[in-house]
Protein backbone atom coordinates (compact mmCIF):
# COMPACT_ATOMS: atom_id res chain seq x y z
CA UNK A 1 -30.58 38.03 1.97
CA UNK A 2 -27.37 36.32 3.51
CA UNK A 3 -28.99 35.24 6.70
CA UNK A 4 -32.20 33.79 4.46
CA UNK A 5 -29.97 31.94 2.18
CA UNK A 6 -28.25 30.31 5.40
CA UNK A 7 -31.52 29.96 7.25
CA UNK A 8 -32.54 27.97 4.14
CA UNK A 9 -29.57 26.11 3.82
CA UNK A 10 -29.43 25.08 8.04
CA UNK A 11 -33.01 23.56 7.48
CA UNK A 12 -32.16 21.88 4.30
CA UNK A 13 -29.32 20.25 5.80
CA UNK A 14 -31.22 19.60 9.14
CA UNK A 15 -33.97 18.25 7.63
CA UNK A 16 -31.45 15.82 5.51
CA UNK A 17 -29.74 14.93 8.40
CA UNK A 18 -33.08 14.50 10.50
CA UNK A 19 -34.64 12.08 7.50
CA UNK A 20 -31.84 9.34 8.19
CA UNK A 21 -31.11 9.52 11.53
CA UNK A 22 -32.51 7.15 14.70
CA UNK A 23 -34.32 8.53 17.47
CA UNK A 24 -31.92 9.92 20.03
CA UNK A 25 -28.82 10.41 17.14
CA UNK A 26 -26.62 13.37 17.43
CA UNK A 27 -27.66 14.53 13.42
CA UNK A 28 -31.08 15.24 14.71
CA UNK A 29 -29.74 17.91 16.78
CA UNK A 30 -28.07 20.06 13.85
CA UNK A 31 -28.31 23.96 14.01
CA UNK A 32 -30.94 25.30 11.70
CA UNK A 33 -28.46 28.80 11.82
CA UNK A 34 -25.31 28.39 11.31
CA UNK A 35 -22.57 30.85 11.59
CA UNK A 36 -21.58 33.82 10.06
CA UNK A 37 -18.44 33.67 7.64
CA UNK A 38 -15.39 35.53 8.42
CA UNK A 39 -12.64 37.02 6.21
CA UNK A 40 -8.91 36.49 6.70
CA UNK A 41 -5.61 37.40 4.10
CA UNK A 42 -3.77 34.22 3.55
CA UNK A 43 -1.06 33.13 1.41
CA UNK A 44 -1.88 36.41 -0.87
CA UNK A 45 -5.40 34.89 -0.98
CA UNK A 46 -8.85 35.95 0.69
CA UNK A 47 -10.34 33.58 2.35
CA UNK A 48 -14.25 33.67 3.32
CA UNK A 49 -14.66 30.82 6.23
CA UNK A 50 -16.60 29.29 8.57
CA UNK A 51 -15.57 28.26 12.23
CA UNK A 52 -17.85 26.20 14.62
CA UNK A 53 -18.98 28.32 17.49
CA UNK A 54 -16.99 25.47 20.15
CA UNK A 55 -14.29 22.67 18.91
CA UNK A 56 -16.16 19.68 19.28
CA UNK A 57 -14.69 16.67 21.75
CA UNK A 58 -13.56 14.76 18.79
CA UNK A 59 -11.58 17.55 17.13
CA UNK A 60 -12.74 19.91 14.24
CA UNK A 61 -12.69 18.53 10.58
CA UNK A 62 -11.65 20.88 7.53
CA UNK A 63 -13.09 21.53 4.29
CA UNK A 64 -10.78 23.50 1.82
CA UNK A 65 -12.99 24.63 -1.49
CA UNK A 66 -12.20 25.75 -4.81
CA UNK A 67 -14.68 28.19 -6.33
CA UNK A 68 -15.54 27.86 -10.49
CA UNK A 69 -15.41 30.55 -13.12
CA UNK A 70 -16.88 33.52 -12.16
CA UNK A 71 -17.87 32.36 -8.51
CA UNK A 72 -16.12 33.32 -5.74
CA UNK A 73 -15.12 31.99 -2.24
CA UNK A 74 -17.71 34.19 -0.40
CA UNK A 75 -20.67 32.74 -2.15
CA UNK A 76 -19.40 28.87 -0.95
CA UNK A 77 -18.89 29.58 2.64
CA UNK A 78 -22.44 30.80 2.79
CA UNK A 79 -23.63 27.49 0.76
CA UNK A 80 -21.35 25.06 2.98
CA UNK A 81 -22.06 27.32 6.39
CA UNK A 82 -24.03 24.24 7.86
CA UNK A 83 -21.35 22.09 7.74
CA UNK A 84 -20.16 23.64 10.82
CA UNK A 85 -22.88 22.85 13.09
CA UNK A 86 -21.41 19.28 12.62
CA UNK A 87 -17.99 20.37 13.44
CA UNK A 88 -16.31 21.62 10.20
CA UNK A 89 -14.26 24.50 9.71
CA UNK A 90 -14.90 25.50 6.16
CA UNK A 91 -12.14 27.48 4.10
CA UNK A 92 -12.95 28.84 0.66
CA UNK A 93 -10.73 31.22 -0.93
CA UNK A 94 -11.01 33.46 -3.93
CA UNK A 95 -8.76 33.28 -6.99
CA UNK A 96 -7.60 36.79 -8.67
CA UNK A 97 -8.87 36.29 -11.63
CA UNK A 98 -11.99 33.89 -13.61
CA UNK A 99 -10.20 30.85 -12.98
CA UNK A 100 -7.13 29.32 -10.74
CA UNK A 101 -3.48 29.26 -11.97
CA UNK A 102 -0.87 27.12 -10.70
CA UNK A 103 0.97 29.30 -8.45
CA UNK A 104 -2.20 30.22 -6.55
CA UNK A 105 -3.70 26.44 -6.10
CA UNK A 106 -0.39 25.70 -4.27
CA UNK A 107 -1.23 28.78 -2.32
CA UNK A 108 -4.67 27.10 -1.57
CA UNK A 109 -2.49 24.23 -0.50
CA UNK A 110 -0.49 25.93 1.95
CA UNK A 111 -3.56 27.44 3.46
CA UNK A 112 -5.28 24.10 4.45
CA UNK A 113 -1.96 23.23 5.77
CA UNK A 114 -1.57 26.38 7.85
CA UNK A 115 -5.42 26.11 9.14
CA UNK A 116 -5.29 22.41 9.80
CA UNK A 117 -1.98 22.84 11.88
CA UNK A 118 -3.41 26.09 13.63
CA UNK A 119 -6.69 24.35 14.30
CA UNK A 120 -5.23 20.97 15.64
CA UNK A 121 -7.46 18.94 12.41
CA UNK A 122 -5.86 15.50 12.61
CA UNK A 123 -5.36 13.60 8.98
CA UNK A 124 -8.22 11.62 9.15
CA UNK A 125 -10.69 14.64 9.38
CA UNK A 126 -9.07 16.55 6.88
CA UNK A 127 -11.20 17.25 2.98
CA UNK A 128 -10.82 19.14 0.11
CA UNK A 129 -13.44 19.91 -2.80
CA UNK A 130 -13.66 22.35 -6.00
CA UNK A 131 -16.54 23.22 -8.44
CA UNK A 132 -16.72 23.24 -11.77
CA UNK A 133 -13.22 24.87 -12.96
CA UNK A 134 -12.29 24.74 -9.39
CA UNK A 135 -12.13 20.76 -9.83
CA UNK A 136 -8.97 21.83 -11.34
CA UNK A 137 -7.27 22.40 -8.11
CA UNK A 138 -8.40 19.35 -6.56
CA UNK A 139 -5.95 16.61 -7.67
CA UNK A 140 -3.16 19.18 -5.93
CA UNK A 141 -4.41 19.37 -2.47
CA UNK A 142 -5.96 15.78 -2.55
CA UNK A 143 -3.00 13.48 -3.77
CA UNK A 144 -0.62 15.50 -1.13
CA UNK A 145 0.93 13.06 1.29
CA UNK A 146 1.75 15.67 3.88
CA UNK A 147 -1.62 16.78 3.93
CA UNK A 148 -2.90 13.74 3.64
CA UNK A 149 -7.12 14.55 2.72
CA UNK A 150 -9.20 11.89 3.94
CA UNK A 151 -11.73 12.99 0.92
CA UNK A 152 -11.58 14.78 -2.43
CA UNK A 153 -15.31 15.80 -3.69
CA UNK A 154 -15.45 17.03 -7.69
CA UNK A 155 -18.71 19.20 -7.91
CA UNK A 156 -19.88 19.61 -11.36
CA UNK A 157 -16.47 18.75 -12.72
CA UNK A 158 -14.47 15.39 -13.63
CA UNK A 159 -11.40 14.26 -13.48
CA UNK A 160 -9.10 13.48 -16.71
CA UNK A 161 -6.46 10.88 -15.29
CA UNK A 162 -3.45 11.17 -14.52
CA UNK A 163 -0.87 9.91 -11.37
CA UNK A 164 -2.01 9.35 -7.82
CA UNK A 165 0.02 8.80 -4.53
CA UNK A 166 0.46 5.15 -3.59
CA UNK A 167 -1.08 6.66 0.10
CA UNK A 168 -4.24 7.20 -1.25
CA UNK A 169 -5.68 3.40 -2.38
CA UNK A 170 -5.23 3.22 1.80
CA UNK A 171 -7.01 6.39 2.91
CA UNK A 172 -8.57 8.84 0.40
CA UNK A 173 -11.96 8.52 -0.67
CA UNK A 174 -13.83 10.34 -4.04
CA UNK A 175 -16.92 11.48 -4.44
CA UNK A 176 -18.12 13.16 -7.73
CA UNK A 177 -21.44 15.06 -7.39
CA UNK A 178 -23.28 17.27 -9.89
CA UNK A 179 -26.25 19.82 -10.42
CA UNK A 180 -29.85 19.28 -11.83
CA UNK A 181 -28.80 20.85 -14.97
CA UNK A 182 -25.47 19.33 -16.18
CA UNK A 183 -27.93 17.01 -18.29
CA UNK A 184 -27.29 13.36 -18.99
CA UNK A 185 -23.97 13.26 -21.08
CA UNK A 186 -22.08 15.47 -18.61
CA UNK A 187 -23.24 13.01 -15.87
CA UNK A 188 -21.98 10.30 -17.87
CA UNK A 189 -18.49 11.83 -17.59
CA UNK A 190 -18.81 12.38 -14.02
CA UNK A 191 -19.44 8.54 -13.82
CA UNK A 192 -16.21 7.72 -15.97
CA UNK A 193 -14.42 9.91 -14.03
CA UNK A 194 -15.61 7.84 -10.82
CA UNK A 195 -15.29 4.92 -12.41
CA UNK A 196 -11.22 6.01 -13.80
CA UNK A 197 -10.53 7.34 -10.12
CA UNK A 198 -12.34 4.33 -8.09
CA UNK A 199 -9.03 1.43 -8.60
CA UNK A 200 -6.64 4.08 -7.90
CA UNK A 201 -8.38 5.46 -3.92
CA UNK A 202 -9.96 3.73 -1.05
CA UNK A 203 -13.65 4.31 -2.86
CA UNK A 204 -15.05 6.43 -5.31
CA UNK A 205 -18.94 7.50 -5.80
CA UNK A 206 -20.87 9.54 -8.32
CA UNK A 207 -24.15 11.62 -7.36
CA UNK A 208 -26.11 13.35 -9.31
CA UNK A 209 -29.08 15.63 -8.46
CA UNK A 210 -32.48 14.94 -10.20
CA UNK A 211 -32.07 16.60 -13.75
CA UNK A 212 -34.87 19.13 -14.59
CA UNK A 213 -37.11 19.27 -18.01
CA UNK A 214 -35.29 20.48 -20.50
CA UNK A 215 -32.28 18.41 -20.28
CA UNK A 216 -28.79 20.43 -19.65
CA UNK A 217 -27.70 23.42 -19.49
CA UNK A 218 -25.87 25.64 -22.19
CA UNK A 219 -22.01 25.81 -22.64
CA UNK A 220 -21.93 29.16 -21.27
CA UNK A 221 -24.21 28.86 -18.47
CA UNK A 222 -22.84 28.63 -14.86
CA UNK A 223 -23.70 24.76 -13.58
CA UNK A 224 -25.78 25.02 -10.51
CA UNK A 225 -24.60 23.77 -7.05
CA UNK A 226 -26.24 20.61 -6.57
CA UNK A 227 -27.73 22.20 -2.55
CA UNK A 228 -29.70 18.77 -2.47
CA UNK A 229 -27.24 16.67 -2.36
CA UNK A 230 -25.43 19.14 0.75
CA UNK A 231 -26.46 16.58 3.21
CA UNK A 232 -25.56 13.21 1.82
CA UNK A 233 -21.66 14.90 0.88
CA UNK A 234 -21.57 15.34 4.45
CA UNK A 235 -22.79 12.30 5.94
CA UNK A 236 -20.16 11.02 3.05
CA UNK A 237 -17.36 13.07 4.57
CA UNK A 238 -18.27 11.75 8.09
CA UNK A 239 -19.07 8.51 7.32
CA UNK A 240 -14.99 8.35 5.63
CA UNK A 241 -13.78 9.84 8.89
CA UNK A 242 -14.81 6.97 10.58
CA UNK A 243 -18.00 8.67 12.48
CA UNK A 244 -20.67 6.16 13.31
CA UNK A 245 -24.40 6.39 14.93
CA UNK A 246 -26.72 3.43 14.55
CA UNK A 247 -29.53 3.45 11.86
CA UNK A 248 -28.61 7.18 10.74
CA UNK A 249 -27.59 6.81 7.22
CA UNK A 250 -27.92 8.66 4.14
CA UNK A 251 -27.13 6.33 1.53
CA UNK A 252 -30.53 5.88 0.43
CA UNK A 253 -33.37 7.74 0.43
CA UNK A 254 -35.26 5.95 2.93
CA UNK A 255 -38.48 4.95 3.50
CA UNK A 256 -39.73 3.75 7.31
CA UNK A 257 -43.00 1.75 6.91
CA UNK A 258 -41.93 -1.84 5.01
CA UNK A 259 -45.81 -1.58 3.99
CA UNK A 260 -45.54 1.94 1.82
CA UNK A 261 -41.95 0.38 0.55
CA UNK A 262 -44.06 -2.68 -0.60
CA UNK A 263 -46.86 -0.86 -2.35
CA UNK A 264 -43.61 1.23 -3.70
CA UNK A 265 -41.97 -2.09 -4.94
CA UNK A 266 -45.37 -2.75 -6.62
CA UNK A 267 -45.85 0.58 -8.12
CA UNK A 268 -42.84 0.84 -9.54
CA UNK A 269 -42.64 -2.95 -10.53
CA UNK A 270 -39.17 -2.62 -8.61
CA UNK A 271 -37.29 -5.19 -6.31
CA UNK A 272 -36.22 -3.60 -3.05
CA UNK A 273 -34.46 -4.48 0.34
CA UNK A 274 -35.33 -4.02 4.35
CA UNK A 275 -32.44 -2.40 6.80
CA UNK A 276 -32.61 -3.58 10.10
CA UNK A 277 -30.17 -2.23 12.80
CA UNK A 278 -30.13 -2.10 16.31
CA UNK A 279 -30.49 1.46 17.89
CA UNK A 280 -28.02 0.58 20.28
CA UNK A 281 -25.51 -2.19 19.27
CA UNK A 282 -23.05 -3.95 21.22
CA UNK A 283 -19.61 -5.15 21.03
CA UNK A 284 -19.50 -7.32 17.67
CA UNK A 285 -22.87 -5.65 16.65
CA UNK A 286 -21.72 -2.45 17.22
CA UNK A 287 -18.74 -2.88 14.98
CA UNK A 288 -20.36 -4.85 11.99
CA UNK A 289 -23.20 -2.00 11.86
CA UNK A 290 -20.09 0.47 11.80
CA UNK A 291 -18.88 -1.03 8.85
CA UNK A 292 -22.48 -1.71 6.97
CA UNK A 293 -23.07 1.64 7.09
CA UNK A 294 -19.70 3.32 6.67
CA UNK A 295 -18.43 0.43 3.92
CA UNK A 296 -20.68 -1.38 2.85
CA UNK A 297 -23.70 0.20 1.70
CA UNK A 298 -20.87 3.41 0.69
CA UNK A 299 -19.41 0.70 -1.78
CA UNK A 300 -19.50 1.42 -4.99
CA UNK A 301 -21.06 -1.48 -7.20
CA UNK A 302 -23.36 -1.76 -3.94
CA UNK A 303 -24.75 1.51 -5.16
CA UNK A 304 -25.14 0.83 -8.21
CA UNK A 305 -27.27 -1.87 -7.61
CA UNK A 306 -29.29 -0.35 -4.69
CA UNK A 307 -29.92 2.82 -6.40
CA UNK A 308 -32.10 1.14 -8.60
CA UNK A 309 -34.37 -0.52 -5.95
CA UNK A 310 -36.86 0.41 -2.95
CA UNK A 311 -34.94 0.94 -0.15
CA UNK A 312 -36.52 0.42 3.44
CA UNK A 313 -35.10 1.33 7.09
CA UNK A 314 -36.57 0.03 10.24
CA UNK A 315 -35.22 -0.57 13.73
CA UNK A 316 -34.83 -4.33 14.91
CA UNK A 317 -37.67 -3.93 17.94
CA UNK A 318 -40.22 -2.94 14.81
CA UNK A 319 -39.08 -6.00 12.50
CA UNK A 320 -39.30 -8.98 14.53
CA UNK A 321 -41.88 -10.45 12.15
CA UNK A 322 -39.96 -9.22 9.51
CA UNK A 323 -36.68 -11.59 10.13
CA UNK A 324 -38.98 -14.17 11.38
CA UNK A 325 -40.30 -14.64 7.88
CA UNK A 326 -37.00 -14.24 6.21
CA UNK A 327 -35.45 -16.45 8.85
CA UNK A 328 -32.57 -13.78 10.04
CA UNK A 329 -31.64 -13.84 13.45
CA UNK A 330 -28.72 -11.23 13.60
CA UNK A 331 -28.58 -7.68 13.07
CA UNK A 332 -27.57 -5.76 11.00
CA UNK A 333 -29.74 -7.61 8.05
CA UNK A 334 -30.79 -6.62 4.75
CA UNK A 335 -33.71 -8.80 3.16
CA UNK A 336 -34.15 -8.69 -0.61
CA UNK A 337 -37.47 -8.49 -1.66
CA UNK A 338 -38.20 -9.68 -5.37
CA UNK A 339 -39.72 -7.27 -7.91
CA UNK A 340 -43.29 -6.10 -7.03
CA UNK A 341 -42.39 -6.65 -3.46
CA UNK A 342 -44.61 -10.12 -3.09
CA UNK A 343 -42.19 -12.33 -1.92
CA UNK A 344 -38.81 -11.99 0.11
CA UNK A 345 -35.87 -13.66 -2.36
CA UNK A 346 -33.16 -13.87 0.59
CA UNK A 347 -31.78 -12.35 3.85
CA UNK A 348 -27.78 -11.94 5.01
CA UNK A 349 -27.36 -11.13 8.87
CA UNK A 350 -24.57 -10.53 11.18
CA UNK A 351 -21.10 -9.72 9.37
CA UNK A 352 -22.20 -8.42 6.21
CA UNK A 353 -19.07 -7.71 3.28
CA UNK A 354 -20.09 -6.01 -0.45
CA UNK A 355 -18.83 -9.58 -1.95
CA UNK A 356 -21.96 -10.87 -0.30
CA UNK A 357 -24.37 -8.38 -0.26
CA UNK A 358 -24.30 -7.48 -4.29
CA UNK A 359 -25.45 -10.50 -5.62
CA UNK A 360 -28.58 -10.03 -3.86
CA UNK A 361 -29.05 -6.61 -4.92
CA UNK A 362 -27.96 -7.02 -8.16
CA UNK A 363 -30.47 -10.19 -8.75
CA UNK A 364 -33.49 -7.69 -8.28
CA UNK A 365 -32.13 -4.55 -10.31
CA UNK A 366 -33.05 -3.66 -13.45
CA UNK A 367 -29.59 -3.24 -14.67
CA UNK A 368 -27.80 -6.31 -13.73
CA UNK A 369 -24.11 -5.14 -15.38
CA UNK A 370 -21.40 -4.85 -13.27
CA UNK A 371 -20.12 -1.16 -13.35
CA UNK A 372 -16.92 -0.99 -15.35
């Protein structure tokens, strides 16, 4: 049943990975198999993880994970296995009882500090996330200076307030994510939790997986581990360590034919907008598609806005006609197409910042507030 579950879980986070990436991108390659968890005795802890079969050129990244109420670390490194065929050592340990007390999320913090020095896992490749109770734990490891987490990722959990290292409006990143069942008001408190966390970090995002009928879950039901969403978290991690290929990106869900995205824009009575990258950038290009994809369309109010419209990918030497018409000569570009999808509204080229781009979107969405 193990190796099904992480047979399941390699394709699902292949295929993710595969469904954003360019022709000729690294994601394409991922592992549908990925390797079997070991069990070490840390800090009075076990700890269930996962180790890439070879340390990548760049360096291994690190993913630290708190486990919820009557979960335990085993089950996650199974779940967040994959993550190793892009180059992540995984660490989830197990508290001794239902949920975590004090004394053992510091222990959880000395681990990730023991594995990141034994593993040579610079700060900028360096994440921690928790589920559901486990969210508890977060704020510890996170807001440490000395570990210094280049993410902090609340699954099915939010955060209540509370103070936050000057360090992190320079270099931490959140990202709250939740199940198909946590229902609509406990994804409204995953977004204020985003929204309380996002002035005092770098960024700060809220995901949620498509609910299912029936609306929610019960108190005392488990919340269910949003697997879905397994491949955008990591592109997010990735994307916040500064890793970069050319057209693959996960922010939306992508469509490649500007013709299906039209008759989508129609369908849906939607505006929408047009990506258009270069597979292989250069110099200035190279850099302003860097921060497009790793920024920009990772900005928060950006997302809010382009969540709500048809989003289309295609590679400059398929679009020429395309920025012909909406008179673009640089790439990257996003063109804004009106609601229905008729008519192009405007185009941005070149160097493209969130001050510019969210007007745009924001003219074409349905909801046109500004995110508190």
């Amino acid at each position: 049943m193990r190796a099904a579950t992480r047979l399941l879980l390699g394709l699902l986070f292949a295929a993710g990975a595969a469904a954003g990436a360019a022709a000729g991108d690294d994601p394409k390659d991922a592992k549908p198999v990925p390797p079997e968890p070991t069990v070490e005795r840390l800090h009075g802890l076990r700890v269930d993880m996962v180790v890439p079969k070879a340390k990548p050129e760049a360096g291994y990244s690190f993913l630290v994970f708190f486990h919820g109420r009557s979960q335990a670390g085993k089950e996650f490194a199974v779940k967040l296995a994959p993550f190793a065929d892009r180059g992540f050592i995984v660490a989830c340990p197990s508290s001794s009882k239902a949920d975590w007390i004090v004394p053992e999320m510091e222990a959880v913090k000395s681990i990730a500090k023991e594995l990141c020095e034994k593993y040579e896992v610079p700060r900028e490749k360096r994440h921690v996330a928790g589920m559901w109770t486990g969210t508890e734990g977060v704020p510890l490891v996170a807001f440490d200076e000395e570990l210094g987490c280049r993410t902090a990722t609340w699954i099915d959990g939010g955060w209540g307030g509370g103070s936050v290292a000057k360090w992190a409006k320079d270099e931490l990143s959140g990202l709250f994510l939740w199940g198909p069942r946590e229902g609509p008001s406990r994804a409204e408190n995953f977004r204020k939790a985003s929204s309380l966390l996002a002035d005092r970090v770098k960024s700060s995002l809220a995901r949620g997986d498509e609910p299912e009928p029936g609306l929610g879950r019960g108190r005392k039901e488990d919340p269910e581990f949003p697997l879905k969403l397994l491949p955008f978290w990591g592109y997010f991690m990735e994307s916040m360590e500064g890793r970069f290929a050319a057209g693959y990106d996960l922010s939306s869900d992508w469509k490649d034919d500007l013709e299906k995205g039209k008759a989508d824009m129609a369908e849906k009575k939607a505006g929408g907008f047009v990506y258009v990258y270069a597979a292989k950038p250069e110099k200035d290009e190279w850099e302003r598609t860097r921060a497009l994809q790793n920024e920009v369309l990772l900005d928060r109010t950006v997302r809010h806005f382009a969540d709500q419209l048809v989003a289309v990918k295609i590679e400059k030497g398929k679009a020429k006609d395309l920025m012909d018409a909406a008179k673009v000569t640089e790439t990257p570009a996003i063109i804004v197409y009106k609601k229905g999808g008729k008519e192009i509204l405007k185009s941005i080229g070149g160097e493209i910042s969130a001050k510019a781009l969210v007007p745009l979107l924001r003219a074409v969405a349905a909801d046109q507030d500004i995110p508190k």
